[in-house]
Structure formats: structure tokens, C-alpha cells
C-alpha atoms as a PDB file:
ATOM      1  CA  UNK A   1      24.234 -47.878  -2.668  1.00  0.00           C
ATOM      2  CA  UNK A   2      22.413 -50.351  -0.419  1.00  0.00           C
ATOM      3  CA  UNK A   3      20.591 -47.964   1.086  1.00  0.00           C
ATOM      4  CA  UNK A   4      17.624 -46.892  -0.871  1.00  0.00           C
ATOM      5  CA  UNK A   5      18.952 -46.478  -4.512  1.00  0.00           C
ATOM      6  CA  UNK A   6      19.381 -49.866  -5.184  1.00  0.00           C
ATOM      7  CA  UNK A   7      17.090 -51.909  -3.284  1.00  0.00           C
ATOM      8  CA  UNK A   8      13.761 -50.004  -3.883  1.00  0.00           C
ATOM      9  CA  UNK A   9      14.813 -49.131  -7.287  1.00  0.00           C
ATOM     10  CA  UNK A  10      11.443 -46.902  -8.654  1.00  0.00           C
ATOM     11  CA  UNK A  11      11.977 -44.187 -10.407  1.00  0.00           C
ATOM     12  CA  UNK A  12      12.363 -41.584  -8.435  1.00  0.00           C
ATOM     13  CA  UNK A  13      14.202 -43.102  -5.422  1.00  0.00           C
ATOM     14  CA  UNK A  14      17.261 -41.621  -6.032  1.00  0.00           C
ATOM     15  CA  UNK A  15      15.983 -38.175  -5.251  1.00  0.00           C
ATOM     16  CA  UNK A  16      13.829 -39.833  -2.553  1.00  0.00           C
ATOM     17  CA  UNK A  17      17.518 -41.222  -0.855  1.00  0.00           C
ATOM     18  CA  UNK A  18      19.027 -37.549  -1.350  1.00  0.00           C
ATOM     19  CA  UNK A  19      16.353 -35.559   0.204  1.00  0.00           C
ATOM     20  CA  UNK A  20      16.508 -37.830   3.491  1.00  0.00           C
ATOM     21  CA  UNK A  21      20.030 -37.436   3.576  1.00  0.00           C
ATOM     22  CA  UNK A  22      19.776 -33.531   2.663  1.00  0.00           C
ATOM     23  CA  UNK A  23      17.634 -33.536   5.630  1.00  0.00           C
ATOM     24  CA  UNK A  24      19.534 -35.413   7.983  1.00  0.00           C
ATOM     25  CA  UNK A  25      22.510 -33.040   6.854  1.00  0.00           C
ATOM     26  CA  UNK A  26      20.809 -29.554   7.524  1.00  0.00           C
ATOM     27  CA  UNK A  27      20.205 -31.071  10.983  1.00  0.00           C
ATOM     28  CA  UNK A  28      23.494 -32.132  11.934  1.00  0.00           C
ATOM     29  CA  UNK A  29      25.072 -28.718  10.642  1.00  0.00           C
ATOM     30  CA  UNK A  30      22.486 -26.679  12.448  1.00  0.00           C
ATOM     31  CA  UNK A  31      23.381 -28.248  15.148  1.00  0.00           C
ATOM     32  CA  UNK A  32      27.191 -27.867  14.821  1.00  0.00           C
ATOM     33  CA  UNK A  33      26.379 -24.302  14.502  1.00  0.00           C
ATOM     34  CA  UNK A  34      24.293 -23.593  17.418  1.00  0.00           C
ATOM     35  CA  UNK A  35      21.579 -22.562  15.433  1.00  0.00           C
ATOM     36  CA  UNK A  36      17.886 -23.849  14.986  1.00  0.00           C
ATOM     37  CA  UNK A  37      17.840 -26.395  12.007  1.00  0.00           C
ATOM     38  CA  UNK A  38      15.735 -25.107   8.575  1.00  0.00           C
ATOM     39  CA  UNK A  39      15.239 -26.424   5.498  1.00  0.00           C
ATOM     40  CA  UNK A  40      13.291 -24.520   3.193  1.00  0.00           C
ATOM     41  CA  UNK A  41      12.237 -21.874   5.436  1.00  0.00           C
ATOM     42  CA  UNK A  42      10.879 -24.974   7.736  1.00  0.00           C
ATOM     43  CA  UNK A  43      12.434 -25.572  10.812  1.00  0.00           C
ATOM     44  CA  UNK A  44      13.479 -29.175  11.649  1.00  0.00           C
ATOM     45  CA  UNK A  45      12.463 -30.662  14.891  1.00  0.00           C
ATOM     46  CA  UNK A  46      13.358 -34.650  16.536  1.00  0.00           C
ATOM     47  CA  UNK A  47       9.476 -35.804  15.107  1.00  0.00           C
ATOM     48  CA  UNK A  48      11.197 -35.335  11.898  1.00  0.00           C
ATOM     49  CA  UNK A  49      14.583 -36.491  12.440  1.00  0.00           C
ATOM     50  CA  UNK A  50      13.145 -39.561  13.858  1.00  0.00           C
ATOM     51  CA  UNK A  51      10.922 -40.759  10.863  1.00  0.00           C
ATOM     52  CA  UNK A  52      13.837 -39.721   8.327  1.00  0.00           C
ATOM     53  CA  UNK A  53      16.145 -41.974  10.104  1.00  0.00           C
ATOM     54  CA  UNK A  54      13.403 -44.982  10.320  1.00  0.00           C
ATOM     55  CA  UNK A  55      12.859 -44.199   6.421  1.00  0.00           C
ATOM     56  CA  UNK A  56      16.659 -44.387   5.824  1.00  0.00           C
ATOM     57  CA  UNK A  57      16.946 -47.507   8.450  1.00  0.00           C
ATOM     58  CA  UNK A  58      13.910 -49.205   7.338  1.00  0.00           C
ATOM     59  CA  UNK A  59      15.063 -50.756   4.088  1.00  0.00           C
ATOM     60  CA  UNK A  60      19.194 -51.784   5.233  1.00  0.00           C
ATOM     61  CA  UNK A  61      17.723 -53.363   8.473  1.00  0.00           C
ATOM     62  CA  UNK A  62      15.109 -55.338   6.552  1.00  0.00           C
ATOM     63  CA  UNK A  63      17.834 -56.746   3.823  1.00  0.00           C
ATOM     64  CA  UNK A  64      20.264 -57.710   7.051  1.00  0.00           C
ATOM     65  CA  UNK A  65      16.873 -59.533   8.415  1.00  0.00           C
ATOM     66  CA  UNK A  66      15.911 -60.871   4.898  1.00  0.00           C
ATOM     67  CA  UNK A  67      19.132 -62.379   4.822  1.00  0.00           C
ATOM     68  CA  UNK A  68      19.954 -63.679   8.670  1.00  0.00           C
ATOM     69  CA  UNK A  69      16.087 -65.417   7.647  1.00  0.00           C
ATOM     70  CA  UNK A  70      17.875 -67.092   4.330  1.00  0.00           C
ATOM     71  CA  UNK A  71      21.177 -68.358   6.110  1.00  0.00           C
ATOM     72  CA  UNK A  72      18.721 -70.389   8.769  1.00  0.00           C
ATOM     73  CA  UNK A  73      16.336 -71.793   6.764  1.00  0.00           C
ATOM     74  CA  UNK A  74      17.539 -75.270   4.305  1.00  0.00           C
ATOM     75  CA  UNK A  75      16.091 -73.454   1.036  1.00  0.00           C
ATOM     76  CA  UNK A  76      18.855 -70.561   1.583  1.00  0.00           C
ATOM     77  CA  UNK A  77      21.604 -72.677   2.772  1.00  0.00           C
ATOM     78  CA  UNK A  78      21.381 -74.833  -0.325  1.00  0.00           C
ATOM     79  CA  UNK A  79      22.183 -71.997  -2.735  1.00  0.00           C
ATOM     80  CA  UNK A  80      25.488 -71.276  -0.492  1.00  0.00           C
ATOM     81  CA  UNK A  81      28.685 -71.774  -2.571  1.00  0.00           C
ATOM     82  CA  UNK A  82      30.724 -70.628   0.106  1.00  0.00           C
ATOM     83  CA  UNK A  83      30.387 -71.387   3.742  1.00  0.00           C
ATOM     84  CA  UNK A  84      30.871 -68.938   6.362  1.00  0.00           C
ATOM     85  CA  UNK A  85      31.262 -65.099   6.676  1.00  0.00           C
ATOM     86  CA  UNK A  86      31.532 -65.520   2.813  1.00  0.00           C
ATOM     87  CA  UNK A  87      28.604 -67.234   2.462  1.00  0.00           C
ATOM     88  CA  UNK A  88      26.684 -64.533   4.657  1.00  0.00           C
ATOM     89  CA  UNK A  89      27.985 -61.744   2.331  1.00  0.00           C
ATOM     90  CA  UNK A  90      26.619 -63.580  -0.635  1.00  0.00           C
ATOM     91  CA  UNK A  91      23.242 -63.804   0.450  1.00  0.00           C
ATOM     92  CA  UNK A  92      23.299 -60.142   1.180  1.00  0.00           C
ATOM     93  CA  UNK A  93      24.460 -59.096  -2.030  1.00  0.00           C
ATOM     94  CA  UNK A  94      22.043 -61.298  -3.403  1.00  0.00           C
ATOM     95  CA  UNK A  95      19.130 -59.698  -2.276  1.00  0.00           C
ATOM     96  CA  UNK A  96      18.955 -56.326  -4.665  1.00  0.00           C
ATOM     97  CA  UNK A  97      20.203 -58.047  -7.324  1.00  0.00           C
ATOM     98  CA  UNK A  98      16.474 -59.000  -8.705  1.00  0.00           C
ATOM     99  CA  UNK A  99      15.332 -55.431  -8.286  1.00  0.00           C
ATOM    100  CA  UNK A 100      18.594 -54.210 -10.025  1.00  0.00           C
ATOM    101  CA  UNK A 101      17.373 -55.986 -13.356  1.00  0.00           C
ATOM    102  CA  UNK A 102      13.551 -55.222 -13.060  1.00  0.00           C
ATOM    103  CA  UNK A 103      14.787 -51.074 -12.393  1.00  0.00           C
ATOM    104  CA  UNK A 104      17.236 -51.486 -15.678  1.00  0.00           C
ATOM    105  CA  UNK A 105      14.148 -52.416 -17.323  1.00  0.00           C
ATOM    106  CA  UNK A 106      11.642 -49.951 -16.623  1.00  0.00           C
ATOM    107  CA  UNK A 107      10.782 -47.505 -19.415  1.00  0.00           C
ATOM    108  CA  UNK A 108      12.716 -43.825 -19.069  1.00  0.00           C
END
């Protein structure tokens, strides 16, 4: 849920998240297949496989940075309240929780 769903949390993210992975998915079967990869009637080459994986990798590798960033610096490390690996996986989980209560919030 880390992925896309949860972090960006605008309406309409969900179906954002499943159409990159819908993509990524026609790919990998048309591949296992031998045949050329379509979706839609569109055939699906590496320019596109390349900027659906940097739009599904963009948002988990910024919330690992975010949070490497928040266990150096002394305003992070003073919210800890539990050192370690423990401590690490706190601050990660941490991160979408603000967005999880603006989302819940929105208007349907």
C-alpha cells in the first residue's frame, strides 16, 4: 500500500497505481509469451516500460530517502521511541501517515 495508494493519496490514485501495474503486467506476460506486448491495441515498447517503472519507483524511493534524511538529522532522532532497526521502521511508517488523514478528509 506504500506504493502510490497511500502516500499520494488524491483521488484518483488508486486507478493511477493500477494502470501502472496493468501496464507493467501486459509487458511481462507478452513477454512470457513470445509475443509483442499491447495494451489497448497499443503496443508497449522499453520508452514506456522505463517511465512506468520510474513513476512506480519514484514515490517508495523518495519515502526510504525522506526517512534515511530524518534518522540523521537531531529533529528526527528526537521523536525516536525506539532505537535501532525499530526506530528506522517507525520513521518510515510515519511518513504517509499525515497524507492518510488529509485523503480521509477530502470530500467524495
Amino acid at each position: 500500500m506504500m506504493v502510490d495508494e497511500v502516500i499520494v493519496g488524491a483521488p484518483g490514485s488508486g486507478l493511477y497505481g493500477m494502470l501502472l501495474f496493468c501496464i507493467v503486467t501486459v509487458f511481462i506476460a507478452g513477454l512470457m509469451i513470445g509475443r509483442t506486448p499491447e495494451y489497448v491495441g497499443k503496443k508497449i515498447g522499453s520508452a514506456e516500460i522505463k517511465m512506468t517503472i520510474l513513476a512506480l519507483l519514484a514515490v517508495p524511493a523518495a519515502a526510504l530517502g525522506l526517512t534515511a534524511v530524518a534518522c540523521i538529522v537531531e529533529p528526527g532522532l528526537a521523536g525516536l521511541g525506539n532505537p535501532g532497526p525499530h526506530g528506522y521502521t517507525e520513521v518510515l511508517y510515519a511518513i504517509p501517515r499525515p497524507q492518510r488523514r488529509t485523503a480521509a478528509r477530502l470530500p467524495a
